[in-house]
N, C-alpha and C. Protein backbone atom coordinates (compact mmCIF):
# COMPACT_ATOMS: atom_id res chain seq x y z
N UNK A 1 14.15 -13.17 2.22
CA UNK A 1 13.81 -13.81 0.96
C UNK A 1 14.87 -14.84 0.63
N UNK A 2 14.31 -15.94 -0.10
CA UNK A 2 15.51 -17.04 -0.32
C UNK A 2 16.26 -17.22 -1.59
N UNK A 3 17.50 -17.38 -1.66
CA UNK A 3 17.95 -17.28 -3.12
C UNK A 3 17.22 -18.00 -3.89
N UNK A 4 16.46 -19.09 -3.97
CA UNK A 4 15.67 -19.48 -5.02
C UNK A 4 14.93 -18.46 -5.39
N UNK A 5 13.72 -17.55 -4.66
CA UNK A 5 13.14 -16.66 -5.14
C UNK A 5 13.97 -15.12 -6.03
N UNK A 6 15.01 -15.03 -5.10
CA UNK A 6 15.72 -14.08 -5.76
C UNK A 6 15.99 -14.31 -6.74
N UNK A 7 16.41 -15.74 -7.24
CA UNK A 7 17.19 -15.91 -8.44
C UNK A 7 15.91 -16.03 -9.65
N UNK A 8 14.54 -16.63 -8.86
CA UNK A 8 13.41 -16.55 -9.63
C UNK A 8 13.34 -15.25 -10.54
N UNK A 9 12.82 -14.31 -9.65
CA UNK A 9 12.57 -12.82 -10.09
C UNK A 9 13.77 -12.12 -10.93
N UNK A 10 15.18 -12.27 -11.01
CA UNK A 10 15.97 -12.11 -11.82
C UNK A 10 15.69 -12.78 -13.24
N UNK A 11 15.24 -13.97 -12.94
CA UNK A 11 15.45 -14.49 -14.60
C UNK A 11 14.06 -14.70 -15.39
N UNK A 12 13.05 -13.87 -14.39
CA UNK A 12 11.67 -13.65 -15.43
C UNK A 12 12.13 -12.89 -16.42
N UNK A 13 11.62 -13.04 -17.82
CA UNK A 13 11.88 -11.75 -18.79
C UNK A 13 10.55 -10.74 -18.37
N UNK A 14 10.42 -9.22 -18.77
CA UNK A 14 10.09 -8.39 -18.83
C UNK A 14 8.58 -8.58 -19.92
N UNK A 15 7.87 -8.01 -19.46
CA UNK A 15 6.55 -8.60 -20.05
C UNK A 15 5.88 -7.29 -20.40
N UNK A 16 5.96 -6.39 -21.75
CA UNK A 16 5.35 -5.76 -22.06
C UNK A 16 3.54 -5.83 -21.99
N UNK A 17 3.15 -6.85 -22.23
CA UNK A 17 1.72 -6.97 -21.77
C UNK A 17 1.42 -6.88 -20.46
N UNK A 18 2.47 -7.29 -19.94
CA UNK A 18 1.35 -6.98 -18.32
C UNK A 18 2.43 -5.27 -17.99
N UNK A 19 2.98 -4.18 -18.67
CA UNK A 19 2.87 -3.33 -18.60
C UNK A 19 1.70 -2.79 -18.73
N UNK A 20 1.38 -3.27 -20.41
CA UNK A 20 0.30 -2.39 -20.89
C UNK A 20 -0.68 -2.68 -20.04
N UNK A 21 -1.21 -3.81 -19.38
CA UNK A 21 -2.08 -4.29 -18.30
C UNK A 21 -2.65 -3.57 -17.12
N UNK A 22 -1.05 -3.52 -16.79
CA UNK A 22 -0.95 -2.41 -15.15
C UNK A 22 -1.48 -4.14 -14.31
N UNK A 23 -0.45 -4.66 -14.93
CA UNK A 23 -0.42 -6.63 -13.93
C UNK A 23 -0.03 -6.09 -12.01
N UNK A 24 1.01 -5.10 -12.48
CA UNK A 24 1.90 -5.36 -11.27
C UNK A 24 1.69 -4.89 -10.05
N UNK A 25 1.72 -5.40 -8.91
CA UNK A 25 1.19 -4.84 -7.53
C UNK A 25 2.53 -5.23 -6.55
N UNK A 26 1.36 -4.43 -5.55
CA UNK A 26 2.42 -4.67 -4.22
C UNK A 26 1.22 -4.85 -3.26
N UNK A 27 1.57 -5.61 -1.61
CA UNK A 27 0.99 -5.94 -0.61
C UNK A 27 1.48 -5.76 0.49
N UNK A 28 0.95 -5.07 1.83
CA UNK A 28 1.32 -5.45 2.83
C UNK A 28 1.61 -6.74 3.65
N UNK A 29 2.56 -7.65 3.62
CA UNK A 29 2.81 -8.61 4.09
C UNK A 29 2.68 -8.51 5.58
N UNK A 30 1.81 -9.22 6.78
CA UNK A 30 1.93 -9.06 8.48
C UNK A 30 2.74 -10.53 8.57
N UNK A 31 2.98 -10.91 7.98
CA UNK A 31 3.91 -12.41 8.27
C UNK A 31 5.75 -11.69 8.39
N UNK A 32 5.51 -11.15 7.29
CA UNK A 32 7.08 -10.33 7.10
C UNK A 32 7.29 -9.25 7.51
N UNK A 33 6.11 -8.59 7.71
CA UNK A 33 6.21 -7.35 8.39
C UNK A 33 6.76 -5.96 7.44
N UNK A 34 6.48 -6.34 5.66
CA UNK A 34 7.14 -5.70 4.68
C UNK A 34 6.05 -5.57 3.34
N UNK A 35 6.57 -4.39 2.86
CA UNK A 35 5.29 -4.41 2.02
C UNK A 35 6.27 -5.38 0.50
N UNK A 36 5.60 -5.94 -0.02
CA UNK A 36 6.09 -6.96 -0.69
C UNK A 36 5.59 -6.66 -2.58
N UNK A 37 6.52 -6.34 -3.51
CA UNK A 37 6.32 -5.45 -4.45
C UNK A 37 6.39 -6.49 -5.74
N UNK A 38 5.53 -7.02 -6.95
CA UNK A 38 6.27 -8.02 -7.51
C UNK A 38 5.56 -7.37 -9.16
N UNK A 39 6.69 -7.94 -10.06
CA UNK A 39 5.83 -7.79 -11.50
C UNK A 39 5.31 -8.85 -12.06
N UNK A 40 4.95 -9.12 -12.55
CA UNK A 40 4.30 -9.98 -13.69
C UNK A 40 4.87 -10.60 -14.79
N UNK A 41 4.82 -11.95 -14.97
CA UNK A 41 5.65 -11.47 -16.38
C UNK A 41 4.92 -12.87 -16.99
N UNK A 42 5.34 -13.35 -18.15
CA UNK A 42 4.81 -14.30 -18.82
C UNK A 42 2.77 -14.39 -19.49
N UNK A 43 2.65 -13.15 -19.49
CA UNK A 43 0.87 -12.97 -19.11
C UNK A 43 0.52 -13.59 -19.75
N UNK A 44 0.72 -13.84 -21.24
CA UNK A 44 0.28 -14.65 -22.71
C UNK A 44 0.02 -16.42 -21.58
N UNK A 45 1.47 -16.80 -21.56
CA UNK A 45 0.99 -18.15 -20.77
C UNK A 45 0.02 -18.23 -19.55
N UNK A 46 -0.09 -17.07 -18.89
CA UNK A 46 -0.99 -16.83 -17.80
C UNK A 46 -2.60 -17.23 -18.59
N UNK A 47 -2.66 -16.35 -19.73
CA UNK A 47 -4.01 -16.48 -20.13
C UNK A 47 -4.19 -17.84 -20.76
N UNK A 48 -3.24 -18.44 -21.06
CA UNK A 48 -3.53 -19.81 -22.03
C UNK A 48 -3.72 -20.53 -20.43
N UNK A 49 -3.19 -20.66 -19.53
CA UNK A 49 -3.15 -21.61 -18.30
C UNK A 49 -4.76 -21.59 -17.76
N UNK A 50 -4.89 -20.21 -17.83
CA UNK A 50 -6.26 -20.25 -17.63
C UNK A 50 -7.86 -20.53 -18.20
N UNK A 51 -7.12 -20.90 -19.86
CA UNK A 51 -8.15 -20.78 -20.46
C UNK A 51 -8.49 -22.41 -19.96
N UNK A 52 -6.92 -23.17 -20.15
CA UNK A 52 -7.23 -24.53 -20.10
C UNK A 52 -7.75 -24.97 -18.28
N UNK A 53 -7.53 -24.16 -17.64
CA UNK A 53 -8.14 -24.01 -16.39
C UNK A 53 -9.92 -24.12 -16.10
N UNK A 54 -9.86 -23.56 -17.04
CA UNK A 54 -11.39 -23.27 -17.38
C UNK A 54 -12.18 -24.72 -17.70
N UNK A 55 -11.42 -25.31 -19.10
CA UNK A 55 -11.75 -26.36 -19.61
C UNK A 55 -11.82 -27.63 -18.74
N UNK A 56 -10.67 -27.61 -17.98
CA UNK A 56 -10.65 -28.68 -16.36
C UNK A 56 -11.64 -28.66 -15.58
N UNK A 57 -12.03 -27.76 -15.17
CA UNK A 57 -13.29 -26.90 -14.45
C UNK A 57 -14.17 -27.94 -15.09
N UNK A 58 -14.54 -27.05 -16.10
CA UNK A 58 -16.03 -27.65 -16.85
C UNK A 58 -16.06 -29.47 -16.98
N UNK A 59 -14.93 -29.68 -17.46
CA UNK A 59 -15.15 -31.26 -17.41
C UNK A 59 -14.45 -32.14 -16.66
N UNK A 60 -14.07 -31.68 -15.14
CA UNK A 60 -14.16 -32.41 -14.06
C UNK A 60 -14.64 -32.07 -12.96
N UNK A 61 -15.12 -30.91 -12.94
CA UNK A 61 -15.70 -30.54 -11.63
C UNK A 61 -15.07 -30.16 -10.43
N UNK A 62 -13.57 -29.63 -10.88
CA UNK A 62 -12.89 -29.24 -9.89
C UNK A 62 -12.47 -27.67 -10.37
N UNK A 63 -11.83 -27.03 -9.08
CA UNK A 63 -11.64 -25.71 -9.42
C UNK A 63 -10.61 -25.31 -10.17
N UNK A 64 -10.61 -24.13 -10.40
CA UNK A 64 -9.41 -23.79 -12.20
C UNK A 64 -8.01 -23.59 -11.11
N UNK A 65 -8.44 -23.15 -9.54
CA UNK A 65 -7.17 -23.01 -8.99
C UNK A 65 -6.56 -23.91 -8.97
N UNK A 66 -6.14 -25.01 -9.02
CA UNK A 66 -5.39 -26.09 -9.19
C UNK A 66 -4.37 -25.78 -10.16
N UNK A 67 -4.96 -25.56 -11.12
CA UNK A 67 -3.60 -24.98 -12.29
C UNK A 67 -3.43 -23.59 -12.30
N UNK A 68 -4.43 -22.83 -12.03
CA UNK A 68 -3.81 -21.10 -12.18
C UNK A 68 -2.94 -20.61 -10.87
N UNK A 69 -3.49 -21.47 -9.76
CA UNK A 69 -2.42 -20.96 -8.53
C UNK A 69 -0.99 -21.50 -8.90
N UNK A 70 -0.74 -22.28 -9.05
CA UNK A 70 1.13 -22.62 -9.44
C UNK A 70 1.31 -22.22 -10.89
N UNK A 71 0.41 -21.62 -11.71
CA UNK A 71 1.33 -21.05 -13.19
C UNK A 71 1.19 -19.55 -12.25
N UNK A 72 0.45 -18.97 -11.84
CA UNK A 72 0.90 -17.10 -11.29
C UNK A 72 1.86 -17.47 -10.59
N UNK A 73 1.97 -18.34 -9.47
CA UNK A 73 3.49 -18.72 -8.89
C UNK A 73 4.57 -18.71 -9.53
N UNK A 74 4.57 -19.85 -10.03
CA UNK A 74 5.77 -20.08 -10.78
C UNK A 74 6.64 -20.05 -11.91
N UNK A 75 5.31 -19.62 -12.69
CA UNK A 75 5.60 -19.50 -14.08
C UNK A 75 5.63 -17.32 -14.44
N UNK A 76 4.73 -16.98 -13.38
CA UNK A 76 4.17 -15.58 -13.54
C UNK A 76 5.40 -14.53 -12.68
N UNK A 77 5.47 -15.75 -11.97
CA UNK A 77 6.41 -15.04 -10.53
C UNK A 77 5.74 -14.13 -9.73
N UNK A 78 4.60 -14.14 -9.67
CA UNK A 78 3.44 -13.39 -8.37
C UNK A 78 3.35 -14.52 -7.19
N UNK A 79 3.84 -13.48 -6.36
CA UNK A 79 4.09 -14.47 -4.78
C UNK A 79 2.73 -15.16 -4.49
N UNK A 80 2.97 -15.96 -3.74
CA UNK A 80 2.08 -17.28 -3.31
C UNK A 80 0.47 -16.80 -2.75
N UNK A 81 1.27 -15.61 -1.80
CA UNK A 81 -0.60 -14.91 -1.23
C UNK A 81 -1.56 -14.18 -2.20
N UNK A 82 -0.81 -13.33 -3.19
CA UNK A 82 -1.13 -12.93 -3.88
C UNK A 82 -1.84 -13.67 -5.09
N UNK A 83 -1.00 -14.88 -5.49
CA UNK A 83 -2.00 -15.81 -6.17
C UNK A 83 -3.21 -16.49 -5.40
N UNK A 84 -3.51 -16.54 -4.37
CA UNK A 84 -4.58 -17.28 -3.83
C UNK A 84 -5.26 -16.54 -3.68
N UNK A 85 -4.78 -15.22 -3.05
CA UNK A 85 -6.23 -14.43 -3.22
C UNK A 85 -6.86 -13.90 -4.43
N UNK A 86 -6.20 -13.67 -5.56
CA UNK A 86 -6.71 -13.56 -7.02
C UNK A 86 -7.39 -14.83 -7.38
N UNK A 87 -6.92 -15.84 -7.00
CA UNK A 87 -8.14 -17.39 -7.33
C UNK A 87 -8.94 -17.51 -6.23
N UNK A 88 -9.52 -16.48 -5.21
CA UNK A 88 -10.45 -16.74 -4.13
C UNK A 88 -11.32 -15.44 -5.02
N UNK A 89 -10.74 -14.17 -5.73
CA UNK A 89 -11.53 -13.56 -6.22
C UNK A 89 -12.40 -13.89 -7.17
N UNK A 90 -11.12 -14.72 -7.99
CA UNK A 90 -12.29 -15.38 -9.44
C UNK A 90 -13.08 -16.49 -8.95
N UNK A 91 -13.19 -17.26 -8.16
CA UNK A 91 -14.02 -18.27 -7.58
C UNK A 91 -15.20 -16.97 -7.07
N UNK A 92 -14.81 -16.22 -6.57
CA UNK A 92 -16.36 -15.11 -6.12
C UNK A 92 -17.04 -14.98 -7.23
N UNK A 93 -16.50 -14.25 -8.00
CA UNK A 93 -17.25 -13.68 -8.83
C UNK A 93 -18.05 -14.81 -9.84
N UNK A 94 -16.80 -15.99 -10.12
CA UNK A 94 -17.67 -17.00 -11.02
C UNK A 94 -19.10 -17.42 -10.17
N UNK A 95 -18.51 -17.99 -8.78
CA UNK A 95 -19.93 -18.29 -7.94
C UNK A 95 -20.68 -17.60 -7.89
N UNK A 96 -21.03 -16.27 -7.71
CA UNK A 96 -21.81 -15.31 -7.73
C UNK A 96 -22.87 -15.48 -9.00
N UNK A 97 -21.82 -15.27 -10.25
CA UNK A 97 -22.66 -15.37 -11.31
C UNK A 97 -23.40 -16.74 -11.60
N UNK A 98 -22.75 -17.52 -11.35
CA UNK A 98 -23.59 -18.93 -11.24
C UNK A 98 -24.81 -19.06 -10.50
N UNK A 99 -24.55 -18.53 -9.19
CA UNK A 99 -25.87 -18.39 -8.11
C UNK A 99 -26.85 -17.71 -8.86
N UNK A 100 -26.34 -16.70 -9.16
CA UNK A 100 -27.34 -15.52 -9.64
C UNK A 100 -28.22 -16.18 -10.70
N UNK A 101 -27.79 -17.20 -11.61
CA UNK A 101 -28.23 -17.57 -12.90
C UNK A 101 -29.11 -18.76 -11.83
N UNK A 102 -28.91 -19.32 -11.30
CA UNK A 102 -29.60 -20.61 -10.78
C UNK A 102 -31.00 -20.28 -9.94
N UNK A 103 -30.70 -19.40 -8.91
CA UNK A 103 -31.47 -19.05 -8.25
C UNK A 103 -32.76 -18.19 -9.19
N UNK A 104 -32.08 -18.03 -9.96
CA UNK A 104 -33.46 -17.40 -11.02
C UNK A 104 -34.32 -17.86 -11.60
N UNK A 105 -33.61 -19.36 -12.13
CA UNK A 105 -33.95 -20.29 -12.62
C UNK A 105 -34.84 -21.49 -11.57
N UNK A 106 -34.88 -20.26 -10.49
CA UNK A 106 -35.32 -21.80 -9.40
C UNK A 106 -35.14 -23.12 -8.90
N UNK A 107 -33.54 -23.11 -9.26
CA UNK A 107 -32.81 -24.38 -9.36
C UNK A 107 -31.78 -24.35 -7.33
N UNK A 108 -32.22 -23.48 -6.94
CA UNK A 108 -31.35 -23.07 -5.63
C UNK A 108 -32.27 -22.77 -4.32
N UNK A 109 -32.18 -24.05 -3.77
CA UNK A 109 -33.35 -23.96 -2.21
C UNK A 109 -32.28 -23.12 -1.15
N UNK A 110 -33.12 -21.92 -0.83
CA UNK A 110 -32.34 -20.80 -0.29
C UNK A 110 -32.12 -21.51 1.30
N UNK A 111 -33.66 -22.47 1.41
CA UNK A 111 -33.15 -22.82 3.19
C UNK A 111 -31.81 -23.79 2.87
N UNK A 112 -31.90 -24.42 2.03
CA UNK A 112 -30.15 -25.28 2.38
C UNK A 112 -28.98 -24.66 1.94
N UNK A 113 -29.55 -23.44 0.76
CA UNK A 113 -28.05 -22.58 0.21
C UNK A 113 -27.86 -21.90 1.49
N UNK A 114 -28.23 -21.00 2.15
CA UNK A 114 -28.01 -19.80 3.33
C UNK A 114 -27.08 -20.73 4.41
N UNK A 115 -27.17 -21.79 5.28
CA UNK A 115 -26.60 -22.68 5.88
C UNK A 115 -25.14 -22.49 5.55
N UNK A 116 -24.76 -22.97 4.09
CA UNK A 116 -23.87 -23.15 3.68
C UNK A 116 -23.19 -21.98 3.25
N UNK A 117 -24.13 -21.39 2.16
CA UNK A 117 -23.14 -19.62 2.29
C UNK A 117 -22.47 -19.19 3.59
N UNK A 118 -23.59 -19.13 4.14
CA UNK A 118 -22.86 -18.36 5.85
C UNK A 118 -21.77 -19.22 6.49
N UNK A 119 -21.24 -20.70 6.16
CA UNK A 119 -20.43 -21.84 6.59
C UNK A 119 -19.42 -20.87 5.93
N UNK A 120 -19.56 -21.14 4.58
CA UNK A 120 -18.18 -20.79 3.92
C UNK A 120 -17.92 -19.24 4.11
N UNK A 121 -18.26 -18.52 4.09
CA UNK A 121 -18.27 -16.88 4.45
C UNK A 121 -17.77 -16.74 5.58
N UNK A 122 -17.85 -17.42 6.60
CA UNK A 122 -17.17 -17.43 7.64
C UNK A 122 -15.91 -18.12 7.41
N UNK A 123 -15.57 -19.21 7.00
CA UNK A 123 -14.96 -20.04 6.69
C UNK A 123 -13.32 -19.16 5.95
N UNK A 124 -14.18 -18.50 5.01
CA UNK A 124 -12.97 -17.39 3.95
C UNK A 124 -12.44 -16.24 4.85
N UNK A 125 -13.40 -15.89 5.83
CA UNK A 125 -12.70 -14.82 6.64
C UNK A 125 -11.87 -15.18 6.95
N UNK A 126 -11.77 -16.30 8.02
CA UNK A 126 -11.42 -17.33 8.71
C UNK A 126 -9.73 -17.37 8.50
N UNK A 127 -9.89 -17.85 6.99
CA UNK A 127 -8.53 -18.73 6.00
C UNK A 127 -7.85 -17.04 5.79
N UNK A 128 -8.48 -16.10 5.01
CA UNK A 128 -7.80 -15.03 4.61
C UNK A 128 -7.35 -14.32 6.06
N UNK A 129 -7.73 -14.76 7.03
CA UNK A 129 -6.97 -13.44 8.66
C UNK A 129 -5.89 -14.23 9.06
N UNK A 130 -6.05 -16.11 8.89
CA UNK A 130 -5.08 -16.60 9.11
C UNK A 130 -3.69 -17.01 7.83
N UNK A 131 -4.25 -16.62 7.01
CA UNK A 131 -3.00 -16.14 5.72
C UNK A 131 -2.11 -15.40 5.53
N UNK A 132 -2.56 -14.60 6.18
CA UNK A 132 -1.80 -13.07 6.59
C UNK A 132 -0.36 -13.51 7.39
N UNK A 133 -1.19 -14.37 8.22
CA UNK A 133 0.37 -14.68 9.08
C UNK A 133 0.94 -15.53 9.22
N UNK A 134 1.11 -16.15 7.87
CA UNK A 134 2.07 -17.63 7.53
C UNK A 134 2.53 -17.15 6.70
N UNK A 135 4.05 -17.85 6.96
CA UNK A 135 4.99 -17.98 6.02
C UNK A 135 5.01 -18.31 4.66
N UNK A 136 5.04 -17.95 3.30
CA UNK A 136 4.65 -18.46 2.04
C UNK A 136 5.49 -19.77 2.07
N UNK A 137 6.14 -20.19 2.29
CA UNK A 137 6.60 -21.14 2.62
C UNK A 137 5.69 -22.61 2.87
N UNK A 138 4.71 -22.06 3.81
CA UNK A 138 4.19 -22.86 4.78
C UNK A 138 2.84 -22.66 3.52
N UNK A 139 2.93 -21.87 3.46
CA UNK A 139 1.34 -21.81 2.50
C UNK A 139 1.25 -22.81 1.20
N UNK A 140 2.57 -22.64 0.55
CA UNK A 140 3.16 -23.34 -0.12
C UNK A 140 2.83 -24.90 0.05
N UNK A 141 3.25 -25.01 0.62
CA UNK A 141 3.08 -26.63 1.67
C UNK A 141 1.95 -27.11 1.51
N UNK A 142 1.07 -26.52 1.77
CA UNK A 142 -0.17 -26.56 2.48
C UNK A 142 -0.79 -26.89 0.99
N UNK A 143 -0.62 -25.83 0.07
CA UNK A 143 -1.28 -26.15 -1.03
C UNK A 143 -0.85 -27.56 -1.61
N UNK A 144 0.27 -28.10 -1.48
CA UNK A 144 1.16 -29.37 -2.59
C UNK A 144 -0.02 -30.16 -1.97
N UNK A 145 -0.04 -30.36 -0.56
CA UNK A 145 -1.07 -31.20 0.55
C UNK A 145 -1.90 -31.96 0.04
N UNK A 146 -2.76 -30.28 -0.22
CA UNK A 146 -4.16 -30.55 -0.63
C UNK A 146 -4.15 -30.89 -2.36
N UNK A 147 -3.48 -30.40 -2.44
CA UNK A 147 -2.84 -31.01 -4.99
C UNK A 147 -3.19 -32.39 -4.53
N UNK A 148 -2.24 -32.98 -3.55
CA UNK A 148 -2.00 -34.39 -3.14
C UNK A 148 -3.07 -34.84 -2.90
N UNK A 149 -3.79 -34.86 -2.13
CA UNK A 149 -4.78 -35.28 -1.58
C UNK A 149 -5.68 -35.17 -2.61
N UNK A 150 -6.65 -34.17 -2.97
CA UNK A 150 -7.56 -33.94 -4.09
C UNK A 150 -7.08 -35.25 -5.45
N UNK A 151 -5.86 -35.11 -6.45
CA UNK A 151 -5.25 -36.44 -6.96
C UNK A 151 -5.53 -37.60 -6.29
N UNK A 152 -5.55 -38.28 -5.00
CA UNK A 152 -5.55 -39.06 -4.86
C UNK A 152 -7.14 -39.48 -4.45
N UNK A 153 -7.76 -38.86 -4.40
CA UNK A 153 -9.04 -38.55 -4.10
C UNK A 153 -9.82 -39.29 -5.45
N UNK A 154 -9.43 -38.30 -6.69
CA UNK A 154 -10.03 -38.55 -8.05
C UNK A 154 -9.34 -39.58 -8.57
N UNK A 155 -8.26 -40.03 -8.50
CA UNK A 155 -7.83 -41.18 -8.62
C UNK A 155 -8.64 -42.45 -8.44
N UNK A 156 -8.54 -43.02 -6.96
CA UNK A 156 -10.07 -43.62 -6.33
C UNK A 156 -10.85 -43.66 -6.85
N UNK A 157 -11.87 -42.84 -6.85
CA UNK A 157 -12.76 -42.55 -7.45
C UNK A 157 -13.14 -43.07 -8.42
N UNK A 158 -11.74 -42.77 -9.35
CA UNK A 158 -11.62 -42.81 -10.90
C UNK A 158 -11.24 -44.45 -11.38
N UNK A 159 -10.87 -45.06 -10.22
CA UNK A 159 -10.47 -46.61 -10.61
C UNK A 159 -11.46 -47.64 -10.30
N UNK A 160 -12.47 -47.08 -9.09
CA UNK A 160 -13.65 -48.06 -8.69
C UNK A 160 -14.69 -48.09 -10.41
């Protein structure tokens, strides 16, 4: 572990709400080869990050992970895998419920949705077997990348 993180996790304060919560977990890490134990802290800003996460969502059309993956990072102090897979959960469940509402509504052609479900379903296995065994470091990286890219993307976009 690197003294930045060490020194991170020292100077979170103690977060009675995500006691009362039961926030805090632990993971088997196969990159480190260690089970990797972290608390929670800041939850109040967690929930405001997300509410406005939400609001981004709705009126740009991009996902809330953009801002909730680096406030559980950095602001929450929940390690890097652990935040992505909690924003791959809430992306399930929101999609799910969205599908569910559309497809009812008859708004969802199953021959072009199925194509694509089964793309990305494979796709998430895919990302989550090869997550396991990178460095948060590297994951890290990977995410600024794509921040970068996506910004410069809507940028474009946004100037034509």
């Amino acid at each position: 572990m690197s003294k930045r993180k060490d020194s991170l996790k020292i100077s979170l304060p103690p977060d009675p709400l995500a006691d009362r919560l039961r926030l805090h977990g632990s993971f088997y890490d196969p990159a480190s080869r260690s089970e990797i134990s972290y608390r929670v802290a800041r939850t109040k800003l967690g929930f405001a990050a997300s509410y406005i996460a939400g609001i981004v969502s709705g009126l740009l059309g991009v996902g809330g992970g953009i801002i909730k993956v680096p406030v559980m990072n950095l602001a929450m102090g929940i390690p890097i895998k652990a935040c992505t897979a909690t924003s791959n959960f809430m992306i399930g469940v929101t999609a799910a419920t969205s599908a569910a509402v559309y497809l009812m509504r008859g708004e969802v052609q199953p021959f072009i949705a199925a194509p694509v479900a089964i793309g990305v379903l494979l796709g998430a296995k895919t990302g989550a077997r090869i997550m396991g065994h990178l460095k948060n470091d590297l994951i890290r990286w990977i995410f600024v990348a794509v921040l970068i890219l996506t910004s410069i993307q809507m940028l474009a976009k946004g100037l034509r």
